[in-house]
PDB file of N, CA and C in Angstrom:
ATOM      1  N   UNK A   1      14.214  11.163   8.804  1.00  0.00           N
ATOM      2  CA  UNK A   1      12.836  10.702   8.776  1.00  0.00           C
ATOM      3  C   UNK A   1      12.242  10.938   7.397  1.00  0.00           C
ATOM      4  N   UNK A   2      12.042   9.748   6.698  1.00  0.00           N
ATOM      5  CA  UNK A   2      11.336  10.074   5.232  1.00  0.00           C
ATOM      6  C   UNK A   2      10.245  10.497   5.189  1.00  0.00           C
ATOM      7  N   UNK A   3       9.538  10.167   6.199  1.00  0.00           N
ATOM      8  CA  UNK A   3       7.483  10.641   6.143  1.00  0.00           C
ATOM      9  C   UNK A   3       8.164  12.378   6.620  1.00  0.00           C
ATOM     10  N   UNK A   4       8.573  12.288   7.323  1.00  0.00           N
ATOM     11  CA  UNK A   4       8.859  14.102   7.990  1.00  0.00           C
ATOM     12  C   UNK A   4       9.043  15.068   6.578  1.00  0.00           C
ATOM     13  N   UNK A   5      10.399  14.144   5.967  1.00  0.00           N
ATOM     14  CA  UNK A   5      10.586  15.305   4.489  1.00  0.00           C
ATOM     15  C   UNK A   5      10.102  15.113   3.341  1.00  0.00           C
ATOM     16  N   UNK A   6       8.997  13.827   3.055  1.00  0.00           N
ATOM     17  CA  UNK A   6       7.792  13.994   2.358  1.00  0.00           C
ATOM     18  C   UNK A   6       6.965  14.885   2.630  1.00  0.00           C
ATOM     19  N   UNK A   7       6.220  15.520   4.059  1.00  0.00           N
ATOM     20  CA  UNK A   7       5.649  16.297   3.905  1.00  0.00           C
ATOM     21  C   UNK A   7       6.000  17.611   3.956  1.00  0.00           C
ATOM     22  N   UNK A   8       7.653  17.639   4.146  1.00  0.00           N
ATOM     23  CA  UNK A   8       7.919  19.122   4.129  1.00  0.00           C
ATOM     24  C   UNK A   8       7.732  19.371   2.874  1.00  0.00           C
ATOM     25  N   UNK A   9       8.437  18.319   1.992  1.00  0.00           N
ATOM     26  CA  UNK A   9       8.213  18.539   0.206  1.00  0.00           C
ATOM     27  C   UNK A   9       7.205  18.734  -0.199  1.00  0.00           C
ATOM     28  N   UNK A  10       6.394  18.221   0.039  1.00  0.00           N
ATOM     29  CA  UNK A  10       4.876  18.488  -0.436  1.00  0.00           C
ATOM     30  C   UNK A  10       3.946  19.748  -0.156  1.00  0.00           C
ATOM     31  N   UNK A  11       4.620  19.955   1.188  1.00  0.00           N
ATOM     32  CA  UNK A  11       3.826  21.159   1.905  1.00  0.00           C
ATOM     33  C   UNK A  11       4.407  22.618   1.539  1.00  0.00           C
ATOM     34  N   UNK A  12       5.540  22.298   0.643  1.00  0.00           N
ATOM     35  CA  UNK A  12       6.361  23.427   0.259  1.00  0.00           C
ATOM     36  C   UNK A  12       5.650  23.514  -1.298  1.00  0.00           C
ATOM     37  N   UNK A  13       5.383  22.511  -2.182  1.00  0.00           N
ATOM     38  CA  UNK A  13       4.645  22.297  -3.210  1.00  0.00           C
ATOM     39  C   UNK A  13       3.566  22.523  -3.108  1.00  0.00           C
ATOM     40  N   UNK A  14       2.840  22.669  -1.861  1.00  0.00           N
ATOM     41  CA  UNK A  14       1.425  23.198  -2.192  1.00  0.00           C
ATOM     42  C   UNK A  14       1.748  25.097  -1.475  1.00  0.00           C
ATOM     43  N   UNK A  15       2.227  25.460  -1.206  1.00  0.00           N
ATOM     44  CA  UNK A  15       3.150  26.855  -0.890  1.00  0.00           C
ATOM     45  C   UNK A  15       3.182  27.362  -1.990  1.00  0.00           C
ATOM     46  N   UNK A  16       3.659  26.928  -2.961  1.00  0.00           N
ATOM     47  CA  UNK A  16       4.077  27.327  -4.230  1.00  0.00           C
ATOM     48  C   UNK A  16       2.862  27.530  -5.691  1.00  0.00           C
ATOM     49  N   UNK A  17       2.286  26.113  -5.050  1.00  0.00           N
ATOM     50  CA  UNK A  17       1.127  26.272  -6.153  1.00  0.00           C
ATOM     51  C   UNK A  17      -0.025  27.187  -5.496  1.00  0.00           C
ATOM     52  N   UNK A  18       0.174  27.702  -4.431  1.00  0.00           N
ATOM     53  CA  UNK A  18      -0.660  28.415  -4.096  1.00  0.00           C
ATOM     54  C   UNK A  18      -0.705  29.495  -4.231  1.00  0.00           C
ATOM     55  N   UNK A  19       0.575  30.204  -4.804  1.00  0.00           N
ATOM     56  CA  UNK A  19       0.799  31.427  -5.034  1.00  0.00           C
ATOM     57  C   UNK A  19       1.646  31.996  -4.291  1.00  0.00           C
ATOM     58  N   UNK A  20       2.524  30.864  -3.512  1.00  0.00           N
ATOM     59  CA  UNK A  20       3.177  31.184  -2.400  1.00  0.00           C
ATOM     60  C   UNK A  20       3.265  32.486  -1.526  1.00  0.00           C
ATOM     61  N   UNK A  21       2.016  32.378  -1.025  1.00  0.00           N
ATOM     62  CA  UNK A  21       1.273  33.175   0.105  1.00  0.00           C
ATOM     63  C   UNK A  21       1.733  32.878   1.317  1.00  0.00           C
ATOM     64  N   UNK A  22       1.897  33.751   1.939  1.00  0.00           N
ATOM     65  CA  UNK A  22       3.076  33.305   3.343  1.00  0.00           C
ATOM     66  C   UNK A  22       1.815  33.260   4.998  1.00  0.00           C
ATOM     67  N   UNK A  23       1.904  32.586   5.472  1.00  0.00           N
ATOM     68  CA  UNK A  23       0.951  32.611   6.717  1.00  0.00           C
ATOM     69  C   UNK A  23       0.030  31.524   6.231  1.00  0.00           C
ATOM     70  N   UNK A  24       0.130  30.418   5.533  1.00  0.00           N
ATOM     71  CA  UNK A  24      -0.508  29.264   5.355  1.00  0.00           C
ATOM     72  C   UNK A  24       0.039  28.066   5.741  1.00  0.00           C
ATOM     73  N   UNK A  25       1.574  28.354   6.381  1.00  0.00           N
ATOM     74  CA  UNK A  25       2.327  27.039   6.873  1.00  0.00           C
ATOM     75  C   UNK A  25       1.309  25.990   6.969  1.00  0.00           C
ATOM     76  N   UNK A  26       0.676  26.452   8.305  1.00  0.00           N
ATOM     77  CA  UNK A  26       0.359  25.257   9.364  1.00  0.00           C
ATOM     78  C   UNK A  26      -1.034  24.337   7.846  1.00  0.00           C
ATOM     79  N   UNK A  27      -1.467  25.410   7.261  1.00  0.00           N
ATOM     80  CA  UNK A  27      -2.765  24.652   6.172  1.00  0.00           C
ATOM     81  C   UNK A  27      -2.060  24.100   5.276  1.00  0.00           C
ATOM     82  N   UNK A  28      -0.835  24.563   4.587  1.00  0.00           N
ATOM     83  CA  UNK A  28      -0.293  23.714   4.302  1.00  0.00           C
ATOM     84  C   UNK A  28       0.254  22.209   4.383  1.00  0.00           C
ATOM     85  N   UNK A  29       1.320  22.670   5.836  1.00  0.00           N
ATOM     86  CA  UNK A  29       1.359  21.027   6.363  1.00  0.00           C
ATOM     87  C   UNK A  29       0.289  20.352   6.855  1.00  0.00           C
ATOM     88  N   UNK A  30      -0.581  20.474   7.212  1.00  0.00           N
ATOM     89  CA  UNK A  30      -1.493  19.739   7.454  1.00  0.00           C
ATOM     90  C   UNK A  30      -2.144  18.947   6.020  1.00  0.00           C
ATOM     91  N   UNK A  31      -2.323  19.958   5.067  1.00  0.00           N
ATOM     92  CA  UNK A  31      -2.653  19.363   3.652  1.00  0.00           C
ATOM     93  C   UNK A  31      -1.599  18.052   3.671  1.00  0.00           C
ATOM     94  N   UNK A  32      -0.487  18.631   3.336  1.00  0.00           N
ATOM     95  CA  UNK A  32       0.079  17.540   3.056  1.00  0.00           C
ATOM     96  C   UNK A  32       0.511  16.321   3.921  1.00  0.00           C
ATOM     97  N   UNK A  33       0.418  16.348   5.189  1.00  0.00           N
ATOM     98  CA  UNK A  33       0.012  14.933   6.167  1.00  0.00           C
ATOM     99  C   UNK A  33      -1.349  14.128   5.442  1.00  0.00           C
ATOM    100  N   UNK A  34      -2.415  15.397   5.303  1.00  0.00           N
ATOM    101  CA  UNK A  34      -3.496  14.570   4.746  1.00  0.00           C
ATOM    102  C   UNK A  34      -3.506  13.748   3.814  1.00  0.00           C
ATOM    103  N   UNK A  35      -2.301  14.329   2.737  1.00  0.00           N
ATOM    104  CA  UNK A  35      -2.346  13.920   1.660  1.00  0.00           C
ATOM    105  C   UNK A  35      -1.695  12.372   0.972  1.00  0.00           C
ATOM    106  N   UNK A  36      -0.760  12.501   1.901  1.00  0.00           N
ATOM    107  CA  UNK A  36       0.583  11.564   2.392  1.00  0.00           C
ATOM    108  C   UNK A  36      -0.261  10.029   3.056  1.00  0.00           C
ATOM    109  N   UNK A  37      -1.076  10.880   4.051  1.00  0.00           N
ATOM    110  CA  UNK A  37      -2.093   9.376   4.759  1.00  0.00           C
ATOM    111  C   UNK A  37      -3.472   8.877   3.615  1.00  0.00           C
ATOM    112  N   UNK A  38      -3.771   9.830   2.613  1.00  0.00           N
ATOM    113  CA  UNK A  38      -4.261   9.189   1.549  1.00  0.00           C
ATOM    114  C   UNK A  38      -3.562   7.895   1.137  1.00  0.00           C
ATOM    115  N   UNK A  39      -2.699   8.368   0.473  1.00  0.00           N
ATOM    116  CA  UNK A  39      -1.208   7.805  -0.750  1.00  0.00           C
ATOM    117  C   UNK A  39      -1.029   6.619   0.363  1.00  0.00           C
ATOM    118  N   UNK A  40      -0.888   6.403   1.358  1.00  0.00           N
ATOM    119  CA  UNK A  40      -0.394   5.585   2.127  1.00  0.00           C
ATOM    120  C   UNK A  40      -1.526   4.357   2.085  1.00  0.00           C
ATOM    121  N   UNK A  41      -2.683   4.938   2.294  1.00  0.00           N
ATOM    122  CA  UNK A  41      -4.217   4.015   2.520  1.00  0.00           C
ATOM    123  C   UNK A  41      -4.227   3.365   1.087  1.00  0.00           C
ATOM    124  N   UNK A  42      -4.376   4.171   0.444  1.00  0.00           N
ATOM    125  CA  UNK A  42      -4.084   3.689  -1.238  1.00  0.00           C
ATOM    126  C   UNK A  42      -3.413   2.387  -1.492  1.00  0.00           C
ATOM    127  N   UNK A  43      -2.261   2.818  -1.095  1.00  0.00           N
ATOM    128  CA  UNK A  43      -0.782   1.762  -1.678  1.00  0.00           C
ATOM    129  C   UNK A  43      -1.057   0.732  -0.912  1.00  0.00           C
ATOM    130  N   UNK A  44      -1.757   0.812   0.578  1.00  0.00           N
ATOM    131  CA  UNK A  44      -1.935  -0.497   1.115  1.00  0.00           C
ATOM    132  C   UNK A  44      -3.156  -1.466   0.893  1.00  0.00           C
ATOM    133  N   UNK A  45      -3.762  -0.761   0.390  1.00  0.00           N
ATOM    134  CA  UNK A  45      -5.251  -1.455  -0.585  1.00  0.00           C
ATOM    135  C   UNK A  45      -4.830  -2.272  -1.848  1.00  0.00           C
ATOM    136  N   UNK A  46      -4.059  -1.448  -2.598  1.00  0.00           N
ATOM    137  CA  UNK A  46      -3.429  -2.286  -3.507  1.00  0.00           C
ATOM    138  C   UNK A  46      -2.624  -3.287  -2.896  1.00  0.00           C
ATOM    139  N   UNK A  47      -1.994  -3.223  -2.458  1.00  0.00           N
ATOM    140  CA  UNK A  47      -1.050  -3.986  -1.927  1.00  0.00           C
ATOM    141  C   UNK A  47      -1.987  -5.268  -1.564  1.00  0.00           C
ATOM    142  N   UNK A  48      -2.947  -4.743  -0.791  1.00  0.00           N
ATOM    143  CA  UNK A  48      -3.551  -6.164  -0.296  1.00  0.00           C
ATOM    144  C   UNK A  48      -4.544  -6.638  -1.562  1.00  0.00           C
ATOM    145  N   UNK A  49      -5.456  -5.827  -2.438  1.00  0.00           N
ATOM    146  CA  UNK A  49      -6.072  -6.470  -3.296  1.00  0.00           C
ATOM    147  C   UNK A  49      -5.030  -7.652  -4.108  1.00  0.00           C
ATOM    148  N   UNK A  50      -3.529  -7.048  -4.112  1.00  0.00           N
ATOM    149  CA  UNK A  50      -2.581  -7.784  -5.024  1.00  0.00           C
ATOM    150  C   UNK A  50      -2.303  -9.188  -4.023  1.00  0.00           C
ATOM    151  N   UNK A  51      -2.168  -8.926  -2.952  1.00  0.00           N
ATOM    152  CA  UNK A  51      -1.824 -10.381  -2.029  1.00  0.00           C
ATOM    153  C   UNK A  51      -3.178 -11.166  -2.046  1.00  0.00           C
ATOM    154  N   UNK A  52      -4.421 -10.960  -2.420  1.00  0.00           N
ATOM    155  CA  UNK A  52      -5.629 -11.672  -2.354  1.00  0.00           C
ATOM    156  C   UNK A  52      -5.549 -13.205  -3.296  1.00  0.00           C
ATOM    157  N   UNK A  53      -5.375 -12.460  -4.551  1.00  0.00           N
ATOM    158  CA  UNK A  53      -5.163 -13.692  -5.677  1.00  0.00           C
ATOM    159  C   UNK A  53      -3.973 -14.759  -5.278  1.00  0.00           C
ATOM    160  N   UNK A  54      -3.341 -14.138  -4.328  1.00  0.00           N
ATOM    161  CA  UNK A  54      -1.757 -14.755  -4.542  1.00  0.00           C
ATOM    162  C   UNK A  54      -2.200 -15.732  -3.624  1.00  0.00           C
ATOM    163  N   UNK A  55      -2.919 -15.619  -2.450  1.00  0.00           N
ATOM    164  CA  UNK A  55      -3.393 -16.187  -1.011  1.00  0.00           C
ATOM    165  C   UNK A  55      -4.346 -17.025  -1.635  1.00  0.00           C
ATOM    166  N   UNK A  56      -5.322 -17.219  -2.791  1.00  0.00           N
ATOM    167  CA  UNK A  56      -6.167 -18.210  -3.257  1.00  0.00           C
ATOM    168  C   UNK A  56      -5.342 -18.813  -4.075  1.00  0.00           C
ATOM    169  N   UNK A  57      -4.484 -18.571  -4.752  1.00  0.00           N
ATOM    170  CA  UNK A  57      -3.721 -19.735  -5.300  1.00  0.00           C
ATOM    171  C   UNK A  57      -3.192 -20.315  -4.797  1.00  0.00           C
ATOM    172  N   UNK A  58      -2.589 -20.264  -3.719  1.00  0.00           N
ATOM    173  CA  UNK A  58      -1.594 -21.023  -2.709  1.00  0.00           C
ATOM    174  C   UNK A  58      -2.820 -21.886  -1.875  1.00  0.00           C
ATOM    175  N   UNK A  59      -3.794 -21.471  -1.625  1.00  0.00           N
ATOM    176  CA  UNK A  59      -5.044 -22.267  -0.864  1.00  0.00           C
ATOM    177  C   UNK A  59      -5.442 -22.971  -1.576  1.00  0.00           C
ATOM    178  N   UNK A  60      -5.624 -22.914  -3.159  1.00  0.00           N
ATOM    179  CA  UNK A  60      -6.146 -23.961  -4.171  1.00  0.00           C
ATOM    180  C   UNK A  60      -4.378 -24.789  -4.081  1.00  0.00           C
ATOM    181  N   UNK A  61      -3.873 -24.761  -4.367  1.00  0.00           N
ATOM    182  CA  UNK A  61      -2.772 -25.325  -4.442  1.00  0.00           C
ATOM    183  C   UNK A  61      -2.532 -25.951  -3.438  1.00  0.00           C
ATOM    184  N   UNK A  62      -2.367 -25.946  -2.222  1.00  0.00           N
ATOM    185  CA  UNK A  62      -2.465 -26.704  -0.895  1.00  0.00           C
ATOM    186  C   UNK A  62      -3.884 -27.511  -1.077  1.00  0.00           C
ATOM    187  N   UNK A  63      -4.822 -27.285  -1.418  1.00  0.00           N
ATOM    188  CA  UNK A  63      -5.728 -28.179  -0.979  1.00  0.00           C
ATOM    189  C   UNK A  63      -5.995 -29.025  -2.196  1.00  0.00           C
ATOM    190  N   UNK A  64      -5.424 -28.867  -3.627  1.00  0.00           N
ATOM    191  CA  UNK A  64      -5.046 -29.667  -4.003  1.00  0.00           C
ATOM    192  C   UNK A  64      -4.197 -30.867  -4.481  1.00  0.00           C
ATOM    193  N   UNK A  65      -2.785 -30.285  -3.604  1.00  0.00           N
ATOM    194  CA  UNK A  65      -1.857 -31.133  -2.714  1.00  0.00           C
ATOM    195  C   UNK A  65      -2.644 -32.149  -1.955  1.00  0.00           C
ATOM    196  N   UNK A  66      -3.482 -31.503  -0.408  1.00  0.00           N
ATOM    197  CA  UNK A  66      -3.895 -32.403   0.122  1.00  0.00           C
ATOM    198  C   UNK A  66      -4.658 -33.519  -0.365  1.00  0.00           C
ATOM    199  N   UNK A  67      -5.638 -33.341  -1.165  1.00  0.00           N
ATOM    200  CA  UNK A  67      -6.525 -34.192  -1.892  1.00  0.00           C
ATOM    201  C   UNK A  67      -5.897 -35.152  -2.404  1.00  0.00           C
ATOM    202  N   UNK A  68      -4.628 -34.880  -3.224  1.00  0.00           N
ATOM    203  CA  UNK A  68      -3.797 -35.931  -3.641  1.00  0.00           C
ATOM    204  C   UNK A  68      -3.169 -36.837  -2.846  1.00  0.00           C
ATOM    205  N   UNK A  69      -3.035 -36.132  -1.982  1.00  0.00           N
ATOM    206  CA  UNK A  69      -2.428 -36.717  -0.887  1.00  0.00           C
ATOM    207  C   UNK A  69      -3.076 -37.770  -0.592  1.00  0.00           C
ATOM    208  N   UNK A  70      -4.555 -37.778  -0.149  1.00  0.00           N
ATOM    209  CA  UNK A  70      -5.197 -38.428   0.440  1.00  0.00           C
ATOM    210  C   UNK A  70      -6.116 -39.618  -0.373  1.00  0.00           C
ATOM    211  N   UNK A  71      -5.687 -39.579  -2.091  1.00  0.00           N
ATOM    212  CA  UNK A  71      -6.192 -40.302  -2.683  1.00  0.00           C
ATOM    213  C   UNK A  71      -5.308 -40.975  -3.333  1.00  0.00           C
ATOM    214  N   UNK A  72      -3.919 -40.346  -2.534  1.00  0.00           N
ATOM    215  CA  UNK A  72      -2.693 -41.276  -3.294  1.00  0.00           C
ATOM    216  C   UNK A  72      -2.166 -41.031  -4.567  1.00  0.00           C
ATOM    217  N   UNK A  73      -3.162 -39.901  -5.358  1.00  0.00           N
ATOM    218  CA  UNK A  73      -2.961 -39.326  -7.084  1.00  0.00           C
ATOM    219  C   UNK A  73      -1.737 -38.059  -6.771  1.00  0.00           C
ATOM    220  N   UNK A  74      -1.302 -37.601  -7.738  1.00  0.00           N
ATOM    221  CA  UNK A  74      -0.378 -36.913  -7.942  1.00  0.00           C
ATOM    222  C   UNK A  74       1.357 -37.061  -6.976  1.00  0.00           C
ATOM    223  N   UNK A  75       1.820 -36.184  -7.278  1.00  0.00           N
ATOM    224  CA  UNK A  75       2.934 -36.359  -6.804  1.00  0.00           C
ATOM    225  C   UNK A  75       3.324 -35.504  -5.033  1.00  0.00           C
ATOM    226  N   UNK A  76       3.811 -35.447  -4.194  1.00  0.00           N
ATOM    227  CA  UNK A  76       4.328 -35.017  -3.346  1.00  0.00           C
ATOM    228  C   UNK A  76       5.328 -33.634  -3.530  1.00  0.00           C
ATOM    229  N   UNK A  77       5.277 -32.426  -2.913  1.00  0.00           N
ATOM    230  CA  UNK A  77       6.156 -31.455  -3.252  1.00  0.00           C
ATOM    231  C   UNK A  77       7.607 -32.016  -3.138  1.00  0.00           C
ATOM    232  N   UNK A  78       8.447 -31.579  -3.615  1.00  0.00           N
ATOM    233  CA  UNK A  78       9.920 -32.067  -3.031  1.00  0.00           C
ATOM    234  C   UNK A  78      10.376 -31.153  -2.562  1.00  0.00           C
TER     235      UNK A  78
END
C-alpha cells in the first residue's frame, strides 16, 4: 500500500524532526495523514486548473469545426 508507507515515512520524519520524542506516535501519524490529504487536494486542483484550458480549446475547436461545417468553409477532420 503506497498511501500506508507514505505516511509511515512521513510520520517517522516528523518523529525525528521533533526531537524524536517517543509517545507522539498516534500525533504523529495523524500529522502525516493530514498532511498527505493536503498534497493530495493540491495535486488535484492543479491537475484540474491544468485540464480547464485544455477542455476550452477542444470546445473552441469543436465549435469551430461545427460552424464550418455548417457554412460549408473549412475543411472536415480526417
Amino acid at each position: 500500500m503506497k498511501k500506508h508507507e507514505d505516511i509511515r515515512k512521513l510520520a517517522y520524519d516528523l518523529f525525528e524532526r521533533g526531537g524524536r520524542v517517543h509517545g507522539r506516535d498516534l500525533e504523529h501519524w495523524l500529522e502525516a495523514e493530514r498532511m498527505i490529504k493536503v498534497r493530495q487536494i493540491e495535486k488535484h486542483a492543479r491537475d484540474t486548473e491544468a485540464a480547464v484550458p485544455k477542455q476550452r480549446a477542444i470546445q473552441r475547436s469543436d465549435a469551430r469545426w461545427h460552424e464550418a461545417r455548417k457554412t460549408g468553409k473549412g475543411e472536415s477532420p480526417k
